[in-house]
C-alpha atoms as a PDB file:
ATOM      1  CA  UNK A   1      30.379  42.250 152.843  1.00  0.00           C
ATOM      2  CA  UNK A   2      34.458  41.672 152.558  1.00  0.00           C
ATOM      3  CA  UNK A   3      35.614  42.882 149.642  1.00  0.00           C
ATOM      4  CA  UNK A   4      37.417  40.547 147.310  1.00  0.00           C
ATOM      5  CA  UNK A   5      40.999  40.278 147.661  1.00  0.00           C
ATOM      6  CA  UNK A   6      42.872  38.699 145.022  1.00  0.00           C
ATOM      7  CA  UNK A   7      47.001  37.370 145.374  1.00  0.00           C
ATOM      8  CA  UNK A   8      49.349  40.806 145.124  1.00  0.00           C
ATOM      9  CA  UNK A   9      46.478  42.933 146.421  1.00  0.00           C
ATOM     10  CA  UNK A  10      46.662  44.363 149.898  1.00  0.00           C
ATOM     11  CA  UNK A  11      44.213  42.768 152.183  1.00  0.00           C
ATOM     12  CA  UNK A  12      42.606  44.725 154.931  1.00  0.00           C
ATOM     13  CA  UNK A  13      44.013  44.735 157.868  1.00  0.00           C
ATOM     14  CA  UNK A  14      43.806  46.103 161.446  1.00  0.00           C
ATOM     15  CA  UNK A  15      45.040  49.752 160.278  1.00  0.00           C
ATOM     16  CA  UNK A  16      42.339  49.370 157.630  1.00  0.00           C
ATOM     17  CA  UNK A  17      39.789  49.217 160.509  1.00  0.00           C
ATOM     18  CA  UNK A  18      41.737  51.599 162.942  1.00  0.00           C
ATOM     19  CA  UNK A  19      40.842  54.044 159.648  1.00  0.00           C
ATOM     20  CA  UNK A  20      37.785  53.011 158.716  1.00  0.00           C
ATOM     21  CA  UNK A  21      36.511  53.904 162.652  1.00  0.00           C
ATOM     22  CA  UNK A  22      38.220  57.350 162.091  1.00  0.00           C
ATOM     23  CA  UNK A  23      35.770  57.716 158.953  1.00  0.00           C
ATOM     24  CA  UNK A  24      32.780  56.683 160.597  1.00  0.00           C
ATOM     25  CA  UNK A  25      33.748  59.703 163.517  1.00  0.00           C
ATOM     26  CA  UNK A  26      33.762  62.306 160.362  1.00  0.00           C
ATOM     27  CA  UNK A  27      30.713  64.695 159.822  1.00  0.00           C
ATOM     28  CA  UNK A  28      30.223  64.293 155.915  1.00  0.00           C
ATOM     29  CA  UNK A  29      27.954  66.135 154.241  1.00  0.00           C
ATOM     30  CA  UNK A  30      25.980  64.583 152.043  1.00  0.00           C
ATOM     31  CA  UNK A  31      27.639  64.183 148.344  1.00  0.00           C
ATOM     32  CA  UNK A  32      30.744  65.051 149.925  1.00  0.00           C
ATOM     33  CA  UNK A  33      33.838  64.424 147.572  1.00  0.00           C
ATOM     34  CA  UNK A  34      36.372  62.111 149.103  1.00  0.00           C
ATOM     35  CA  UNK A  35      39.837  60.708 147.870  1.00  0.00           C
ATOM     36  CA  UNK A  36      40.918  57.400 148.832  1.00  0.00           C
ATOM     37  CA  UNK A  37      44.705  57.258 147.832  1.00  0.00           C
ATOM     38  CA  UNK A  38      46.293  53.882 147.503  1.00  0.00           C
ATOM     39  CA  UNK A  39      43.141  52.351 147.619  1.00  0.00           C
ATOM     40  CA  UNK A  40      44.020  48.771 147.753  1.00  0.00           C
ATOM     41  CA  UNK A  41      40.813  46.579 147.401  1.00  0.00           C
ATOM     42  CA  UNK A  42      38.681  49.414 147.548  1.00  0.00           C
ATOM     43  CA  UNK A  43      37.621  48.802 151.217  1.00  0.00           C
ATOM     44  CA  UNK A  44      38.076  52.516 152.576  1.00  0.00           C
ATOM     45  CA  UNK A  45      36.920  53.692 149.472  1.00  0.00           C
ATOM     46  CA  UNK A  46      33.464  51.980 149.730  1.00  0.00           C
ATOM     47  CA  UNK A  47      33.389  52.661 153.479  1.00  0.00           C
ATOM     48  CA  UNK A  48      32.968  56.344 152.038  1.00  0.00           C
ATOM     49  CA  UNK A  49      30.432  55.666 149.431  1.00  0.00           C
ATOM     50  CA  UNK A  50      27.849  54.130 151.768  1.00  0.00           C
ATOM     51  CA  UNK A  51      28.247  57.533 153.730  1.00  0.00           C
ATOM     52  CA  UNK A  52      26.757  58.897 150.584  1.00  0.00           C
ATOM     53  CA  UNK A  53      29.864  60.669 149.529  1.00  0.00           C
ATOM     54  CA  UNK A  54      31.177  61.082 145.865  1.00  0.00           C
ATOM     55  CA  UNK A  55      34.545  58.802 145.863  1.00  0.00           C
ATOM     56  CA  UNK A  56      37.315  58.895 143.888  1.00  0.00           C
ATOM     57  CA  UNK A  57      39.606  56.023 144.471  1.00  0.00           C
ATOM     58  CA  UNK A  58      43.358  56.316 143.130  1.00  0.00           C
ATOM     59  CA  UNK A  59      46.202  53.278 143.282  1.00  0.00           C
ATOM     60  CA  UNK A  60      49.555  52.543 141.162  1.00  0.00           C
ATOM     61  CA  UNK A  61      48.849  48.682 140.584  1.00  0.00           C
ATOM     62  CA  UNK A  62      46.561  48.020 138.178  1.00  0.00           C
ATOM     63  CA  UNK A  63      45.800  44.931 139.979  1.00  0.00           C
ATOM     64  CA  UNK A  64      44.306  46.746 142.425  1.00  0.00           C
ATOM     65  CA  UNK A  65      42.201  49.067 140.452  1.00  0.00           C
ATOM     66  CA  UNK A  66      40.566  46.047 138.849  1.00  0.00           C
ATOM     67  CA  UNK A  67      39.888  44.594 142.106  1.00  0.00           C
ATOM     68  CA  UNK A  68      38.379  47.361 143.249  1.00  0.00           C
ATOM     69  CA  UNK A  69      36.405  48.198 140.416  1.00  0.00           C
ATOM     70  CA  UNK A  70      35.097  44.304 141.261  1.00  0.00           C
ATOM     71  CA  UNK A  71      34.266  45.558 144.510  1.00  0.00           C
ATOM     72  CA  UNK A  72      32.216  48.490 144.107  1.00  0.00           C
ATOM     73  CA  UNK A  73      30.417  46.555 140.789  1.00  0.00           C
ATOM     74  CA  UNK A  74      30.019  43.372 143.815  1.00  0.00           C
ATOM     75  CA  UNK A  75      28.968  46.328 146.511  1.00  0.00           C
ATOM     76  CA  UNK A  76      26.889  48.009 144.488  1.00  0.00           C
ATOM     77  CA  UNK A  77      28.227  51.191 145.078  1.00  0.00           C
ATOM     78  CA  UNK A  78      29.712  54.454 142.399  1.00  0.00           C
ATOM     79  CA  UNK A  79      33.242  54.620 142.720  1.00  0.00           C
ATOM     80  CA  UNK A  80      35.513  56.623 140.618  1.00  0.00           C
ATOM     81  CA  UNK A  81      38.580  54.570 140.440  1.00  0.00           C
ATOM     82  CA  UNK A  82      41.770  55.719 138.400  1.00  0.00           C
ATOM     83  CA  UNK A  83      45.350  54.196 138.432  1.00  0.00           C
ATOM     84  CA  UNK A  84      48.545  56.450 138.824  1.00  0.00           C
ATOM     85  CA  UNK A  85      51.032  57.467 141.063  1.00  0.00           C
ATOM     86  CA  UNK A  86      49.061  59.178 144.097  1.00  0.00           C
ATOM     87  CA  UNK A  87      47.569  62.429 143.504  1.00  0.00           C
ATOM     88  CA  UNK A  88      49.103  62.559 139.688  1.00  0.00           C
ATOM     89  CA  UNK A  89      45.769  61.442 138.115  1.00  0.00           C
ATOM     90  CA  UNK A  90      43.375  64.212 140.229  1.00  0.00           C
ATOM     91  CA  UNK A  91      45.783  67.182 139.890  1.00  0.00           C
ATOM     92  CA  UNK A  92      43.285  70.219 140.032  1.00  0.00           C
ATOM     93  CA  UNK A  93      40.653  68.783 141.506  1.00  0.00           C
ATOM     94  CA  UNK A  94      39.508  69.665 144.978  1.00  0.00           C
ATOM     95  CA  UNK A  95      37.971  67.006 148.024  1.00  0.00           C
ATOM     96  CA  UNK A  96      36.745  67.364 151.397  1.00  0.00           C
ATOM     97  CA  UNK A  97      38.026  64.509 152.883  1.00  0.00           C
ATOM     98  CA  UNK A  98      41.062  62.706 151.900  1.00  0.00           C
ATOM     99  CA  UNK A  99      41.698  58.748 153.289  1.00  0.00           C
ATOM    100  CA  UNK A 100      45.320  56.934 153.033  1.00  0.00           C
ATOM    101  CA  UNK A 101      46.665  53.727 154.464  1.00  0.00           C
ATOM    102  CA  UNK A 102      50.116  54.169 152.696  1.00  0.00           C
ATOM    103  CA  UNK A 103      53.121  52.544 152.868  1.00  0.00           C
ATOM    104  CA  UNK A 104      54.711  52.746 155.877  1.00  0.00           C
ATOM    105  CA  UNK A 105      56.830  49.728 156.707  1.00  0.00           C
ATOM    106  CA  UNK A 106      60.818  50.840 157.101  1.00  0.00           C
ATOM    107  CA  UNK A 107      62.428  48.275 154.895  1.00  0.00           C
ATOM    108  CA  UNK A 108      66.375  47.796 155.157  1.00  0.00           C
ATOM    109  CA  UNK A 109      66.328  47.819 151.389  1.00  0.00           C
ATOM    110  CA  UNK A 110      66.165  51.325 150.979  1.00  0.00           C
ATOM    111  CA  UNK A 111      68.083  51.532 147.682  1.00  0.00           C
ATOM    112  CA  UNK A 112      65.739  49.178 146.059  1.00  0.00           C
ATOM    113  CA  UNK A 113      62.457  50.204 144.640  1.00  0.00           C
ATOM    114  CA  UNK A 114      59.781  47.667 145.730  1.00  0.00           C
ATOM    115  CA  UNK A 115      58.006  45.704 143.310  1.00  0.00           C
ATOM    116  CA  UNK A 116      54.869  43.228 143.385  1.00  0.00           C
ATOM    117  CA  UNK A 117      52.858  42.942 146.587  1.00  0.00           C
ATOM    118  CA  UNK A 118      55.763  45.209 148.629  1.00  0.00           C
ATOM    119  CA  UNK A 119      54.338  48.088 147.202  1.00  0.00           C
ATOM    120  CA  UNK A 120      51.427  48.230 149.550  1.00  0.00           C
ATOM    121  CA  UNK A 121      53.932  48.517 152.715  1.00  0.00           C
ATOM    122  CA  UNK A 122      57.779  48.847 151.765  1.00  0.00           C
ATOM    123  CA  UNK A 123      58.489  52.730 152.547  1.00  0.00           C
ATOM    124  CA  UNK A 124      62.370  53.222 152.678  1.00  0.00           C
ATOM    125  CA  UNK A 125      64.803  53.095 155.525  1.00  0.00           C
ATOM    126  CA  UNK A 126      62.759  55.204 157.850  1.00  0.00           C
ATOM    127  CA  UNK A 127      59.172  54.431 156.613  1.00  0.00           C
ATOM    128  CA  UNK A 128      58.327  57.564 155.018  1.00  0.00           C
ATOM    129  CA  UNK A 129      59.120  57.330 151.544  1.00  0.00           C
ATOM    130  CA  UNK A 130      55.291  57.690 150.815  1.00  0.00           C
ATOM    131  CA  UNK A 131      54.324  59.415 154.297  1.00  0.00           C
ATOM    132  CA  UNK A 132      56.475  62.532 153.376  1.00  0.00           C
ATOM    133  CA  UNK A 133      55.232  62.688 149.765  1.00  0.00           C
ATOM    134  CA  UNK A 134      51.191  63.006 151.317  1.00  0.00           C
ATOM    135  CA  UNK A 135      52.278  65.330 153.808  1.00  0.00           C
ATOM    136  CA  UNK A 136      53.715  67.462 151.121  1.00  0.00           C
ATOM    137  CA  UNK A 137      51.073  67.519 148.246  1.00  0.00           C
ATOM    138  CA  UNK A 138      47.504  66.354 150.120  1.00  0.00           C
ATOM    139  CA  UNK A 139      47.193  69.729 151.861  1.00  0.00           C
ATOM    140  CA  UNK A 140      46.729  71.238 147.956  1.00  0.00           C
ATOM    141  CA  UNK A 141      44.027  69.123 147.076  1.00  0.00           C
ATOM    142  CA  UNK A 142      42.057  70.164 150.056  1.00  0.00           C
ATOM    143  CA  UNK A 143      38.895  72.399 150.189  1.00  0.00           C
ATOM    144  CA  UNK A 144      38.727  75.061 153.074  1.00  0.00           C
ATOM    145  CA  UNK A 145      37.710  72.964 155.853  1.00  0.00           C
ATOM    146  CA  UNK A 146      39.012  69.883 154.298  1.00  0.00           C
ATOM    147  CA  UNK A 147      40.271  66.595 156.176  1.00  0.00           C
ATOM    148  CA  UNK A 148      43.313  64.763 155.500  1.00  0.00           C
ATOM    149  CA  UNK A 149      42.906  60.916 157.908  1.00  0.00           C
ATOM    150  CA  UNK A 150      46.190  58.845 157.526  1.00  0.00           C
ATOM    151  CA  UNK A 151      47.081  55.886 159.251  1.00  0.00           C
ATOM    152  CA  UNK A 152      50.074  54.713 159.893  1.00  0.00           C
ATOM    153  CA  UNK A 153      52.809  53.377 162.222  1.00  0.00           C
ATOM    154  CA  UNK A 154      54.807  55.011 165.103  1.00  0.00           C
ATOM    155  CA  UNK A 155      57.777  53.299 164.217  1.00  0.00           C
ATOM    156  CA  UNK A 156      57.441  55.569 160.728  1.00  0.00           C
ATOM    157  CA  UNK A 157      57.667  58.783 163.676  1.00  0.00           C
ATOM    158  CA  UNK A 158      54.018  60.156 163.863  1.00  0.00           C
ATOM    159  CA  UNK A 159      55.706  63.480 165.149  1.00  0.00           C
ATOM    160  CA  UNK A 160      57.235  64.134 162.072  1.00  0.00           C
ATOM    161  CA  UNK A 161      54.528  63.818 160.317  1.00  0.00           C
ATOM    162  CA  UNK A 162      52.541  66.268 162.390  1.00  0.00           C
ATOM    163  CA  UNK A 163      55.023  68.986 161.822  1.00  0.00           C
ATOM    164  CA  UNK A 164      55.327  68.507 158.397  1.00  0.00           C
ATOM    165  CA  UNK A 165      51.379  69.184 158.054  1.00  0.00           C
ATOM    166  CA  UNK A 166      51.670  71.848 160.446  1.00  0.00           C
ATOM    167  CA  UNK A 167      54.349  73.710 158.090  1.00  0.00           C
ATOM    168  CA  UNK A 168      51.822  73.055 155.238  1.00  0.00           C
ATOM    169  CA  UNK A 169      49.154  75.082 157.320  1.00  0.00           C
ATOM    170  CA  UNK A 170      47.064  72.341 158.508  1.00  0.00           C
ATOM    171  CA  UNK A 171      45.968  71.867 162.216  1.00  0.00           C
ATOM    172  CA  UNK A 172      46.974  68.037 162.702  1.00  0.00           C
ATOM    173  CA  UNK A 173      46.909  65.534 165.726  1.00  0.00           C
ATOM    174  CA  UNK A 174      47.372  62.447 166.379  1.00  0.00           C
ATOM    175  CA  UNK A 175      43.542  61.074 167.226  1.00  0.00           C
ATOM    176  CA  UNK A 176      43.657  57.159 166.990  1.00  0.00           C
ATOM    177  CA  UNK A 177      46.114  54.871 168.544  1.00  0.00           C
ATOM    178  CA  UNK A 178      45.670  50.855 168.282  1.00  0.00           C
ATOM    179  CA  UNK A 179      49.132  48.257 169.198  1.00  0.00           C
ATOM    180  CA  UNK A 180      48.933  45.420 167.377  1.00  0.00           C
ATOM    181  CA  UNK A 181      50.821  42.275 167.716  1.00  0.00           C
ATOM    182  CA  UNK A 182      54.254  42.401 164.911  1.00  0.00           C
ATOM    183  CA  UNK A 183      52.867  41.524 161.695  1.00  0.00           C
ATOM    184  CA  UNK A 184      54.734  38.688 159.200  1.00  0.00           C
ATOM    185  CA  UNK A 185      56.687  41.612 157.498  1.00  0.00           C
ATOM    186  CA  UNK A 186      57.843  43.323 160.747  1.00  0.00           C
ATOM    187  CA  UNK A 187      58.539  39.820 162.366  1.00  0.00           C
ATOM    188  CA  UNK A 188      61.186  38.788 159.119  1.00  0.00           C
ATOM    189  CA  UNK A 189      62.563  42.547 160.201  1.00  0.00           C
ATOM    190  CA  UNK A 190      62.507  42.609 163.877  1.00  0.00           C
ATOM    191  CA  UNK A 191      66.150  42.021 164.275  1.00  0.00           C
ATOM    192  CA  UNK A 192      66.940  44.782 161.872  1.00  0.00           C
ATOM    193  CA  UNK A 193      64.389  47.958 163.310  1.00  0.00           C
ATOM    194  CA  UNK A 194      65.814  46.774 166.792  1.00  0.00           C
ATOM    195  CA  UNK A 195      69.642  47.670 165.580  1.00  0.00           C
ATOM    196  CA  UNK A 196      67.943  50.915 164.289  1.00  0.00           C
ATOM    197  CA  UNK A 197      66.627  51.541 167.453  1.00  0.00           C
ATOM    198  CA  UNK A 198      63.054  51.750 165.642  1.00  0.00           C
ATOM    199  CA  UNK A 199      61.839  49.137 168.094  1.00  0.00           C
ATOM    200  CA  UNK A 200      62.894  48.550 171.560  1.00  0.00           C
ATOM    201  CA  UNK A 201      64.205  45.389 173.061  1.00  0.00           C
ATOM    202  CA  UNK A 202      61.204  45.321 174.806  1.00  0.00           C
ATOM    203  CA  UNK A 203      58.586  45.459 172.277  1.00  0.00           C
ATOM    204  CA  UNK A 204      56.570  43.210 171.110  1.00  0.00           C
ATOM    205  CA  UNK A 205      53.879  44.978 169.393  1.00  0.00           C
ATOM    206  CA  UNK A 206      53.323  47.991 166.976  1.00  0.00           C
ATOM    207  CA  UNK A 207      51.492  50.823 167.676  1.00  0.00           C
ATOM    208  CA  UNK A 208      48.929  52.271 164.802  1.00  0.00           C
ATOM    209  CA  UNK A 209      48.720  56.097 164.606  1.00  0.00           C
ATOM    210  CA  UNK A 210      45.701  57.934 163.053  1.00  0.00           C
ATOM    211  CA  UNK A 211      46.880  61.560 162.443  1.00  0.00           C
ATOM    212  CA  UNK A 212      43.856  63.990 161.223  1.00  0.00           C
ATOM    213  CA  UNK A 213      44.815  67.256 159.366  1.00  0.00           C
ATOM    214  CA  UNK A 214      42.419  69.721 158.740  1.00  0.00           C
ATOM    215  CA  UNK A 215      42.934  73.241 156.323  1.00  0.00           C
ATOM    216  CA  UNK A 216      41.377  76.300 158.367  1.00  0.00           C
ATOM    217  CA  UNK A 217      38.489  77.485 156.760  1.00  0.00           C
END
């Protein structure tokens, strides 16, 4: 079933399904506590749940935690669904696997704080306002063995993102990789991330990275 996607909520897209496919690769035990962070509609969230996992599900909009309370009542599935500003509302808890589709669009707006329906994607000038942040604080919420899957794009520099998890004392790779054709956003910005050099003259699609971190037992 689709989950229901109401105006101002993001919809789920190709990286939603690049990540979902990284889930379904994932050997959870059963009852296995997973984080969705910025979960949107709730669609990664109940991908997780019908693995028989124990979800929490976090986002800042309260839009979105409504719709995906909807969802999982619709799906008939338990979800644990709290609003705040990424990890804030589970500080001190624990998870084995951890799932985020964040923001990762470079915007040209960096000085301005997005509002409304940007949230879900507008990231600052390089695309890593939000990127950074998960890099820095997910690898504290893991449990030895624990799994941190993250999509996002290569023009938001997937190698940057591996070393930061790699400082943190995670093993990380890069172990999905989907090119899409430029969504509406990056098409109103193509001009703009070519003058950055974030996307050649020759490009005409975006590539989708899933990195997977895991904490060494």
């Amino acid at each position: 079933m689709n989950p229901l996607v109401p105006p101002g909520v993001y919809a789920p897209q190709e990286d939603t399904d690049l990540l979902v496919g990284a889930l379904s690769e994932e050997p959870l035990a059963p009852g296995a506590h997973v984080l969705d962070v910025g979960t949107g509609s709730g669609a990664l969230a109940l991908a997780a749940a019908r693995r028989g996992s124990r979800v929490t599900a976090v986002d800042v909009s309260w839009r979105a935690v409504c719709t995906a309370r909807v969802n999982a009542w619709l799906a008939g599935l338990p979800l644990h669904i709290r609003r705040g500003n990424l990890f804030a509302p589970v500080r001190g808890q624990s998870f084995d696997l951890i799932l985020s589709n964040p923001p990762y669009v470079p915007t040209p707006k960096d000085h301005v704080a997005p509002r409304g329906a940007a949230r879900a994607w507008d990231a600052g000038g390089d695309g890593r306002l939000v990127v950074d942040r998960i890099c820095r604080e997910a690898p504290d919420l893991l449990r030895p063995g624990g799994v941190l899957l993250m999509v996002h794009s290569a023009l938001s520099g997937p190698d940057r993102t591996l070393d930061r998890l790699r400082t943190a004392g995670l093993k990380a790779a890069v172990t999905g990789r989907r090119r899409i054709a430029l969504g509406p956003v990056l098409r109103t910005r193509e001009r703009w991330l070519r003058k950055q050099g974030l996307l050649s003259a020759a490009e005409e699609k975006e590539e989708l990275v899933i990195v997977r971190a895991e904490l060494p037992v």
